[in-house]
PDB file of N, CA and C in Angstrom:
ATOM      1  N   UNK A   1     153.566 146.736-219.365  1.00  0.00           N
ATOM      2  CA  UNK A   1     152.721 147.041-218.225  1.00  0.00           C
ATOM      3  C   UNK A   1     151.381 147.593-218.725  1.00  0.00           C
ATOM      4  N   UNK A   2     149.894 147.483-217.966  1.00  0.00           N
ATOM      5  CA  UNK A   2     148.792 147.718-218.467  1.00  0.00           C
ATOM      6  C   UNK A   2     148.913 148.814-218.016  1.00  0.00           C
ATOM      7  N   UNK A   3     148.088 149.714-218.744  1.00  0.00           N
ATOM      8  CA  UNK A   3     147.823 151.487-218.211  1.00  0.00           C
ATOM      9  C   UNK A   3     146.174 151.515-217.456  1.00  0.00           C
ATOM     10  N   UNK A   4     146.307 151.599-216.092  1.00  0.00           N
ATOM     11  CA  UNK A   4     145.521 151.561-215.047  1.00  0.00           C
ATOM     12  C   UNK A   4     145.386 152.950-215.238  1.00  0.00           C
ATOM     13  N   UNK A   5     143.558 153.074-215.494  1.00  0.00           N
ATOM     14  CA  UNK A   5     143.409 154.950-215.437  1.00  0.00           C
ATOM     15  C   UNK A   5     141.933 155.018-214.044  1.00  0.00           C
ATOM     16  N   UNK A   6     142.424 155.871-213.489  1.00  0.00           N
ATOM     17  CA  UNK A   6     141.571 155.573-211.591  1.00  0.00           C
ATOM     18  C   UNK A   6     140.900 157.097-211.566  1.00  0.00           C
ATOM     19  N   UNK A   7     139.565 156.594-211.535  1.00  0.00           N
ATOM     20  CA  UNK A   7     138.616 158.459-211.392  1.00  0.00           C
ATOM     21  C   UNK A   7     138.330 158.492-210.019  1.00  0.00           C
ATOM     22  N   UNK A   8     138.551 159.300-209.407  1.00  0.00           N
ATOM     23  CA  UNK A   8     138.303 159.534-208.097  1.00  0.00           C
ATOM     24  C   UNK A   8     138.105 161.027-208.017  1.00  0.00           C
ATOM     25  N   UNK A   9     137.602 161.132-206.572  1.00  0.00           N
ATOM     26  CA  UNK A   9     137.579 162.444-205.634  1.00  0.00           C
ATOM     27  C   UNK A   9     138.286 162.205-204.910  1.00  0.00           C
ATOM     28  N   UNK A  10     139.100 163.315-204.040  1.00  0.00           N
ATOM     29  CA  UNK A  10     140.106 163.429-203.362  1.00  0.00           C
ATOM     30  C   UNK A  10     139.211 162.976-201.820  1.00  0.00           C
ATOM     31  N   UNK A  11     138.479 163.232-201.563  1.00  0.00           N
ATOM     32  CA  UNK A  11     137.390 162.911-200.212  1.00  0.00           C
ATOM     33  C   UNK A  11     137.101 161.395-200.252  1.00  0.00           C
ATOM     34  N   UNK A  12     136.512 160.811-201.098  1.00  0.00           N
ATOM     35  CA  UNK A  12     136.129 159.742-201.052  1.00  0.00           C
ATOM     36  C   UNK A  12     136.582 158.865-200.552  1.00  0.00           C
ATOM     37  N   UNK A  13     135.742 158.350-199.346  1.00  0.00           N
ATOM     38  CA  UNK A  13     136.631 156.702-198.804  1.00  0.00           C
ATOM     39  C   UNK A  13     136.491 155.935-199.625  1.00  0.00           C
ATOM     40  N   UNK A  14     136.016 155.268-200.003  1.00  0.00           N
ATOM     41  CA  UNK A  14     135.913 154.235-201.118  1.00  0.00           C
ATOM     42  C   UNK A  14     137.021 154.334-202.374  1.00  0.00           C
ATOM     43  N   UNK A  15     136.857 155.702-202.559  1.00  0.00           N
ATOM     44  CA  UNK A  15     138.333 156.032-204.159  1.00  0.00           C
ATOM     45  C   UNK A  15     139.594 155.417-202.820  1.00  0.00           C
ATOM     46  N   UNK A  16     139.173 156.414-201.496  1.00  0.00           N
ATOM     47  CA  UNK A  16     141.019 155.984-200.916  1.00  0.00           C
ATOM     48  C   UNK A  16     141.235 154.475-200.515  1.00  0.00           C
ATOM     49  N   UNK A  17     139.781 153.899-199.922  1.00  0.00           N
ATOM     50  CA  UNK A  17     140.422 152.056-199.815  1.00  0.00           C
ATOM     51  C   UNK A  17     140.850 151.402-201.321  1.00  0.00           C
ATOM     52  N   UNK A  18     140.497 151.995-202.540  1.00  0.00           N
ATOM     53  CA  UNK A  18     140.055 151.237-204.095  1.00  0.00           C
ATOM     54  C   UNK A  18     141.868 151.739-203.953  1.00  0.00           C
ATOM     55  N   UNK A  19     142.519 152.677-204.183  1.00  0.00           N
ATOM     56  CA  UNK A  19     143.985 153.391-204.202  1.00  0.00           C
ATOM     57  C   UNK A  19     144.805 152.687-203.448  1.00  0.00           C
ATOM     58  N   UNK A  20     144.551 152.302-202.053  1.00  0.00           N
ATOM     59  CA  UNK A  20     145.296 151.528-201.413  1.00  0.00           C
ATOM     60  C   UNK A  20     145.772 150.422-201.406  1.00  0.00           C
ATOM     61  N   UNK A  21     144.487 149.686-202.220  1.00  0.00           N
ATOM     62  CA  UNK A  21     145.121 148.315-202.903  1.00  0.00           C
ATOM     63  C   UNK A  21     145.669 148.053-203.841  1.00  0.00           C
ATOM     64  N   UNK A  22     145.564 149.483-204.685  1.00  0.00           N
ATOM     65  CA  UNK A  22     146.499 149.131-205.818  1.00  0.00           C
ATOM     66  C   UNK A  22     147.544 149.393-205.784  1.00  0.00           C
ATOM     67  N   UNK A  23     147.815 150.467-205.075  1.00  0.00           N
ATOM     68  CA  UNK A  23     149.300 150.338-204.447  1.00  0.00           C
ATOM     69  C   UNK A  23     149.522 149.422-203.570  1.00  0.00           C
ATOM     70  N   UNK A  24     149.147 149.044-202.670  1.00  0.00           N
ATOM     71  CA  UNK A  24     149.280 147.452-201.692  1.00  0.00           C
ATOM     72  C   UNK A  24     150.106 146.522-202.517  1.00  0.00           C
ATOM     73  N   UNK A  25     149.198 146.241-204.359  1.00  0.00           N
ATOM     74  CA  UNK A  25     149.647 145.511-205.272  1.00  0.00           C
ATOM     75  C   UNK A  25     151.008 146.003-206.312  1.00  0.00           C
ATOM     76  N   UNK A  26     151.055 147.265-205.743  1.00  0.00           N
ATOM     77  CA  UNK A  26     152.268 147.712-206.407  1.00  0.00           C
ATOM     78  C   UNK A  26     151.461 147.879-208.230  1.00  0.00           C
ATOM     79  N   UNK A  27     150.794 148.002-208.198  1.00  0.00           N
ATOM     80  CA  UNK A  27     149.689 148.707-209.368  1.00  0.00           C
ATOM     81  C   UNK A  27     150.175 149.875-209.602  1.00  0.00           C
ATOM     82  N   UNK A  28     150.891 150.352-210.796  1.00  0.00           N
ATOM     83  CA  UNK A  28     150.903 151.692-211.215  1.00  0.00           C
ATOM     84  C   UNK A  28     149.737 152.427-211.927  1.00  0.00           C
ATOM     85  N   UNK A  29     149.495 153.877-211.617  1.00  0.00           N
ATOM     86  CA  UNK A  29     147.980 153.997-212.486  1.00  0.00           C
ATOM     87  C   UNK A  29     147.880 155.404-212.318  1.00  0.00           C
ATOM     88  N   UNK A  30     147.130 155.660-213.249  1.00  0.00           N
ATOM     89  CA  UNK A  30     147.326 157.463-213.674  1.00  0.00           C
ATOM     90  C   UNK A  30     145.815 158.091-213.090  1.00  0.00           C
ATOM     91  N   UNK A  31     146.002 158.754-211.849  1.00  0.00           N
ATOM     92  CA  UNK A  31     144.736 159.161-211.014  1.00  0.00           C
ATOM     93  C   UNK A  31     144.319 160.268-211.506  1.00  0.00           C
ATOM     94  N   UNK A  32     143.157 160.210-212.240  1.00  0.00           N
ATOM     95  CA  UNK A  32     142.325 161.333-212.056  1.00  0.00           C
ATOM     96  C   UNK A  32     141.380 161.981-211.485  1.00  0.00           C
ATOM     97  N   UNK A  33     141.776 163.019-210.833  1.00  0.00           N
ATOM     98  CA  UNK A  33     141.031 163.325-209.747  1.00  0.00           C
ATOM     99  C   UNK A  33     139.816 164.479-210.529  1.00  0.00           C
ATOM    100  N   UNK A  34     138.673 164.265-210.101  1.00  0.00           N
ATOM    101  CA  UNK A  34     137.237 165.203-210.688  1.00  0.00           C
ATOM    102  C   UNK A  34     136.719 165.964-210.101  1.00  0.00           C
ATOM    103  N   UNK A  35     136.853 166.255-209.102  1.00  0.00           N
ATOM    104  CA  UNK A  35     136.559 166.975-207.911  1.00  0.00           C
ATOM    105  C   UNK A  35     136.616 168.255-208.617  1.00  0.00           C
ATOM    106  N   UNK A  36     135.355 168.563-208.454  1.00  0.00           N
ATOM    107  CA  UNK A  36     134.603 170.193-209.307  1.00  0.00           C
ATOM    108  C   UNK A  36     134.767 169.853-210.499  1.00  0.00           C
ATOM    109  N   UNK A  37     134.861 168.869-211.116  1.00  0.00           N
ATOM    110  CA  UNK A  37     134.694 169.045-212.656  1.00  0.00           C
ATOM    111  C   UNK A  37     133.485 168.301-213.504  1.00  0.00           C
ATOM    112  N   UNK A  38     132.654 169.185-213.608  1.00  0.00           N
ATOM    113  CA  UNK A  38     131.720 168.969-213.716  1.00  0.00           C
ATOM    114  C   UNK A  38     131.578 168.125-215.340  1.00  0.00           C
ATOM    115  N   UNK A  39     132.468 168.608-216.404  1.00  0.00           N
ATOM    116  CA  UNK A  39     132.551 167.869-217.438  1.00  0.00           C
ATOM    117  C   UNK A  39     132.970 166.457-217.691  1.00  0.00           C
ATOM    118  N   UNK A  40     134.345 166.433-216.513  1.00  0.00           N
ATOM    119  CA  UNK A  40     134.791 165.367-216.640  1.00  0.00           C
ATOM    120  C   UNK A  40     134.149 164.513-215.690  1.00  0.00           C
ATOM    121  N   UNK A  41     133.060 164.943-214.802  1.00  0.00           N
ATOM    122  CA  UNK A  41     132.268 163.504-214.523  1.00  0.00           C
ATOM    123  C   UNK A  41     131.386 163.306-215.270  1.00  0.00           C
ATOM    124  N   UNK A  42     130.866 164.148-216.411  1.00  0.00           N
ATOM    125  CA  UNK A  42     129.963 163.791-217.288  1.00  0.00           C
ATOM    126  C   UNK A  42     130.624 163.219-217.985  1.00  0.00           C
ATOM    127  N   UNK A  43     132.089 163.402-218.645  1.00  0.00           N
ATOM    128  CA  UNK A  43     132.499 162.157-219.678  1.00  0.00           C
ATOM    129  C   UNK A  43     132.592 160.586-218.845  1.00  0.00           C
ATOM    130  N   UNK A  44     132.956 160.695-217.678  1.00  0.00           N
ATOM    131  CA  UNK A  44     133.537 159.298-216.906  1.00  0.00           C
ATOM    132  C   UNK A  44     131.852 158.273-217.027  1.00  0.00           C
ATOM    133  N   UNK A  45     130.818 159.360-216.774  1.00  0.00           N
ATOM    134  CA  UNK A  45     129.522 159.063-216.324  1.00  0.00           C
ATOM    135  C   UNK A  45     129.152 158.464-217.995  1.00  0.00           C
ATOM    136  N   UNK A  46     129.787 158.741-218.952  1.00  0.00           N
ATOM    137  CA  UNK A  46     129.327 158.857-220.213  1.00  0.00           C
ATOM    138  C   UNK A  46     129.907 157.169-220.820  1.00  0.00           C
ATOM    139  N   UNK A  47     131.188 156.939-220.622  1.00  0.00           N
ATOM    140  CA  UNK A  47     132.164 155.992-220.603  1.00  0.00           C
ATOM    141  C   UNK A  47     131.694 154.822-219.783  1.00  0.00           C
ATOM    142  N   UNK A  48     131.698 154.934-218.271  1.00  0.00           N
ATOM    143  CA  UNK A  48     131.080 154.013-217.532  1.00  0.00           C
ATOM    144  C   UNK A  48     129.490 153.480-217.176  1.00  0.00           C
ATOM    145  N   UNK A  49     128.921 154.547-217.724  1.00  0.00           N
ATOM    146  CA  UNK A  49     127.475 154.169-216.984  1.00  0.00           C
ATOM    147  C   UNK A  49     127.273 154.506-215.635  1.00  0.00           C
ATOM    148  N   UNK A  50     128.140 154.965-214.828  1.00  0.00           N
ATOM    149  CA  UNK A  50     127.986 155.340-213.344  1.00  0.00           C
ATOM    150  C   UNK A  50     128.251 156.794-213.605  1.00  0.00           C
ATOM    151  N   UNK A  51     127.629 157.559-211.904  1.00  0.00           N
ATOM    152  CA  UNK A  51     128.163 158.806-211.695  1.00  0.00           C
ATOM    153  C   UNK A  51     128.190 158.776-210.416  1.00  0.00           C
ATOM    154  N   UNK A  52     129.337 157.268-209.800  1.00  0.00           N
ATOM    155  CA  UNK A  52     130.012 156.999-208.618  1.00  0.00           C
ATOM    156  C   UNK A  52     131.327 157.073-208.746  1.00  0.00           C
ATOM    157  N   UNK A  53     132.197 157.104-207.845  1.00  0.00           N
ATOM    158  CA  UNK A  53     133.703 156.842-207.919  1.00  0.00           C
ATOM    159  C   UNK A  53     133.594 156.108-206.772  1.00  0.00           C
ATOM    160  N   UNK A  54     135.219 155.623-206.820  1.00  0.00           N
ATOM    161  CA  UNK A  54     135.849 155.336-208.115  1.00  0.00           C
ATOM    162  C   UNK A  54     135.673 154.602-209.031  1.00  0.00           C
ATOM    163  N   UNK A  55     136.099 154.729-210.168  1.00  0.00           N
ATOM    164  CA  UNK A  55     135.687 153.940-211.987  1.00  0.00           C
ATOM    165  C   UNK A  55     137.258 153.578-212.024  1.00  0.00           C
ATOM    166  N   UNK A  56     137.459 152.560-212.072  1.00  0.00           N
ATOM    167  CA  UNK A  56     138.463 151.347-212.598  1.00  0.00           C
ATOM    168  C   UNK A  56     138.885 151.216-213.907  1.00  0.00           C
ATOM    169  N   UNK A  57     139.755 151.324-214.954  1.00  0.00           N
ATOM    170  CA  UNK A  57     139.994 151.153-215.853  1.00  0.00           C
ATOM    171  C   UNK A  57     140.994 150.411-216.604  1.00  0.00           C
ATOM    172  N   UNK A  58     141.464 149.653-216.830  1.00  0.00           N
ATOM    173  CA  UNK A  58     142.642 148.437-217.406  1.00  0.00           C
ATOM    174  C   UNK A  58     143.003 148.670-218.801  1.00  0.00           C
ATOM    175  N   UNK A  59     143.967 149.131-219.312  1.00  0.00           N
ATOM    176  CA  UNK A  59     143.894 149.173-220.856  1.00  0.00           C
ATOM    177  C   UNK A  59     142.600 149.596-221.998  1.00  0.00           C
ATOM    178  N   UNK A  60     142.057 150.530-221.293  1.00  0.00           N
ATOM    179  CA  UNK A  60     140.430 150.806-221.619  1.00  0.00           C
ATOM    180  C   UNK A  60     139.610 150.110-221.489  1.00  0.00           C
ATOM    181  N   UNK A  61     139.205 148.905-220.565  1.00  0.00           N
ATOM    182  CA  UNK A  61     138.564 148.186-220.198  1.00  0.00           C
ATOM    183  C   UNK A  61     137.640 148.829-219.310  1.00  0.00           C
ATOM    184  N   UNK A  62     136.372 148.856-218.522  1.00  0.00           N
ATOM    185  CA  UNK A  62     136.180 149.139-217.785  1.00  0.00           C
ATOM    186  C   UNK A  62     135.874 147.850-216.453  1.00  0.00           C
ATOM    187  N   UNK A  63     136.564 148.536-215.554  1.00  0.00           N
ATOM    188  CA  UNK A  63     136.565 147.238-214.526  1.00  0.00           C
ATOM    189  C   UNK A  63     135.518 147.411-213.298  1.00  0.00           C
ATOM    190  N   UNK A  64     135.507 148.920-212.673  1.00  0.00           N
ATOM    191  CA  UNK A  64     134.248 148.993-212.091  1.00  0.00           C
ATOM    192  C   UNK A  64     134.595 149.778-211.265  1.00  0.00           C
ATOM    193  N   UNK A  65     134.009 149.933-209.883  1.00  0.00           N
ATOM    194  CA  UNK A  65     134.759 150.339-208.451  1.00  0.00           C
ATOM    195  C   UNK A  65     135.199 149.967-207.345  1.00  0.00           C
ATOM    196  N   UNK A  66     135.215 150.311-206.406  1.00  0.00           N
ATOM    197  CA  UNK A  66     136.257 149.856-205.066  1.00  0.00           C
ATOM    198  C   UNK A  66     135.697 148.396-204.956  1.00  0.00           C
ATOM    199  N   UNK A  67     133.929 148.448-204.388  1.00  0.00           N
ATOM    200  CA  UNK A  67     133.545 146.805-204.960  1.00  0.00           C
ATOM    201  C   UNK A  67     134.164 145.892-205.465  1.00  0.00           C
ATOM    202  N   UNK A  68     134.032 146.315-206.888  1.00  0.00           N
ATOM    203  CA  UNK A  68     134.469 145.356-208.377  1.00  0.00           C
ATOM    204  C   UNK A  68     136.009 144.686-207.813  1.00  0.00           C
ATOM    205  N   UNK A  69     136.513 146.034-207.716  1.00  0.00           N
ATOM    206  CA  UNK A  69     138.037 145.524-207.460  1.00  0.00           C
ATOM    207  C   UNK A  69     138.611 145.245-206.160  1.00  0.00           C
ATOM    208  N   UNK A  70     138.080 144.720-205.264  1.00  0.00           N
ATOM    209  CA  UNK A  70     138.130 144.227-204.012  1.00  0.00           C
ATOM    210  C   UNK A  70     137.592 142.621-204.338  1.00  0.00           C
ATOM    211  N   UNK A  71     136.641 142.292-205.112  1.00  0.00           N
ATOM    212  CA  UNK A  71     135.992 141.059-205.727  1.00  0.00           C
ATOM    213  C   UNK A  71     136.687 140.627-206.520  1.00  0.00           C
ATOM    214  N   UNK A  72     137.267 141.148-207.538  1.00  0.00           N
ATOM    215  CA  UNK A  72     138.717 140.669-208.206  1.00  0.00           C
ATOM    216  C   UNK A  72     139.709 139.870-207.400  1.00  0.00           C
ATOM    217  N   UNK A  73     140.204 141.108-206.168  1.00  0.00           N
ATOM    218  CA  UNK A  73     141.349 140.143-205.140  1.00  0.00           C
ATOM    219  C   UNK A  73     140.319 138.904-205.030  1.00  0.00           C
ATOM    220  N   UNK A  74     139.447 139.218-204.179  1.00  0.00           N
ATOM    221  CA  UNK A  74     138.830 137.968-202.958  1.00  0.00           C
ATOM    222  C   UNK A  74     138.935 136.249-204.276  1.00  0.00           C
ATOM    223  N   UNK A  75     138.164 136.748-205.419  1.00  0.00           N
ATOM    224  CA  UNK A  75     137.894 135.980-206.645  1.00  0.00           C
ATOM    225  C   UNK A  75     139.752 135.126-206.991  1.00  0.00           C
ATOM    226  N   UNK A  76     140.501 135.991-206.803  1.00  0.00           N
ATOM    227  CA  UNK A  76     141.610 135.303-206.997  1.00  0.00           C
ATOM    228  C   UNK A  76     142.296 135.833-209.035  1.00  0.00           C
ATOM    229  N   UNK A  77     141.183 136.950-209.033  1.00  0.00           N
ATOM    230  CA  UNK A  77     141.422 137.461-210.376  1.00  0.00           C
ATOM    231  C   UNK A  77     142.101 138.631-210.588  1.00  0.00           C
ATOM    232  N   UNK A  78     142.645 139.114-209.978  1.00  0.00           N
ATOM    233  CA  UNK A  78     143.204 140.794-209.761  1.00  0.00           C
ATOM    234  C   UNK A  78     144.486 140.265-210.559  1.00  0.00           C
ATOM    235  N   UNK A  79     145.403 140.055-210.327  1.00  0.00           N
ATOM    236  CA  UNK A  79     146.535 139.834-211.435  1.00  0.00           C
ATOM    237  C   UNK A  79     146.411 139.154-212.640  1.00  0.00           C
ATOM    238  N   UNK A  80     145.710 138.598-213.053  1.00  0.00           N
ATOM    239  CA  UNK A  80     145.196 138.238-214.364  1.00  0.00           C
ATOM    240  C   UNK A  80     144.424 139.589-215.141  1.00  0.00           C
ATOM    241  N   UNK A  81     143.931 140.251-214.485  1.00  0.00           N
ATOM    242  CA  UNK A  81     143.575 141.520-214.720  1.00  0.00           C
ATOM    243  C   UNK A  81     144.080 143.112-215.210  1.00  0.00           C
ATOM    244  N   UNK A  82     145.221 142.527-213.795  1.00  0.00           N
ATOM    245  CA  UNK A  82     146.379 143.440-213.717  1.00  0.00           C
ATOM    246  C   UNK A  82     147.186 143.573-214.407  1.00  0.00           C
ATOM    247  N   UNK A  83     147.493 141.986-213.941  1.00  0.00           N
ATOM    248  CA  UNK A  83     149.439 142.031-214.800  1.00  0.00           C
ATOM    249  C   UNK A  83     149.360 141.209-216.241  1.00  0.00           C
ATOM    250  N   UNK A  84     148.725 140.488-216.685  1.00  0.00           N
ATOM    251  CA  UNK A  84     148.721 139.405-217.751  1.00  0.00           C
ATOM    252  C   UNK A  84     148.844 140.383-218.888  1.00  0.00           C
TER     253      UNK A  84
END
């Protein structure tokens, strides 16, 4: 199984629709939540290039956010992503 790592805030609509589909997909994935942490959005911000959530991650890949991975499903690429 790939190790799905998910940066979010606990508030965020976008982290909660990006969460819902991966559970929808039965996606297991290790949530980290940043909310007040001011370091660890500077590392995520450091890693990704953004200082948005949620940041998407696949086996250390970076995949993107709720966007990215909503365009994956529609694209027909989310389990090639996911599960392969």
């Amino acid at each position: 199984m790939k190790e799905v790592k998910f940066y979010c805030w606990t508030w965020c609509p976008y982290c909660i629709r990006a969460k819902e589909l991966l559970t929808q997909k039965n996606i297991a994935f290790d949530e980290i939540v940043i909310d007040h942490d001011q370091k660890a959005m500077e590392n995520l911000t450091a890693v990704s290039g953004s200082d948005s959530v949620p940041q998407i991650f696949v086996d250390g890949d970076y995949i993107g956010g709720c966007d990215e991975l909503y365009q994956l499903e529609k694209d027909g690429k989310f389990d090639e992503i996911f599960r392969s």
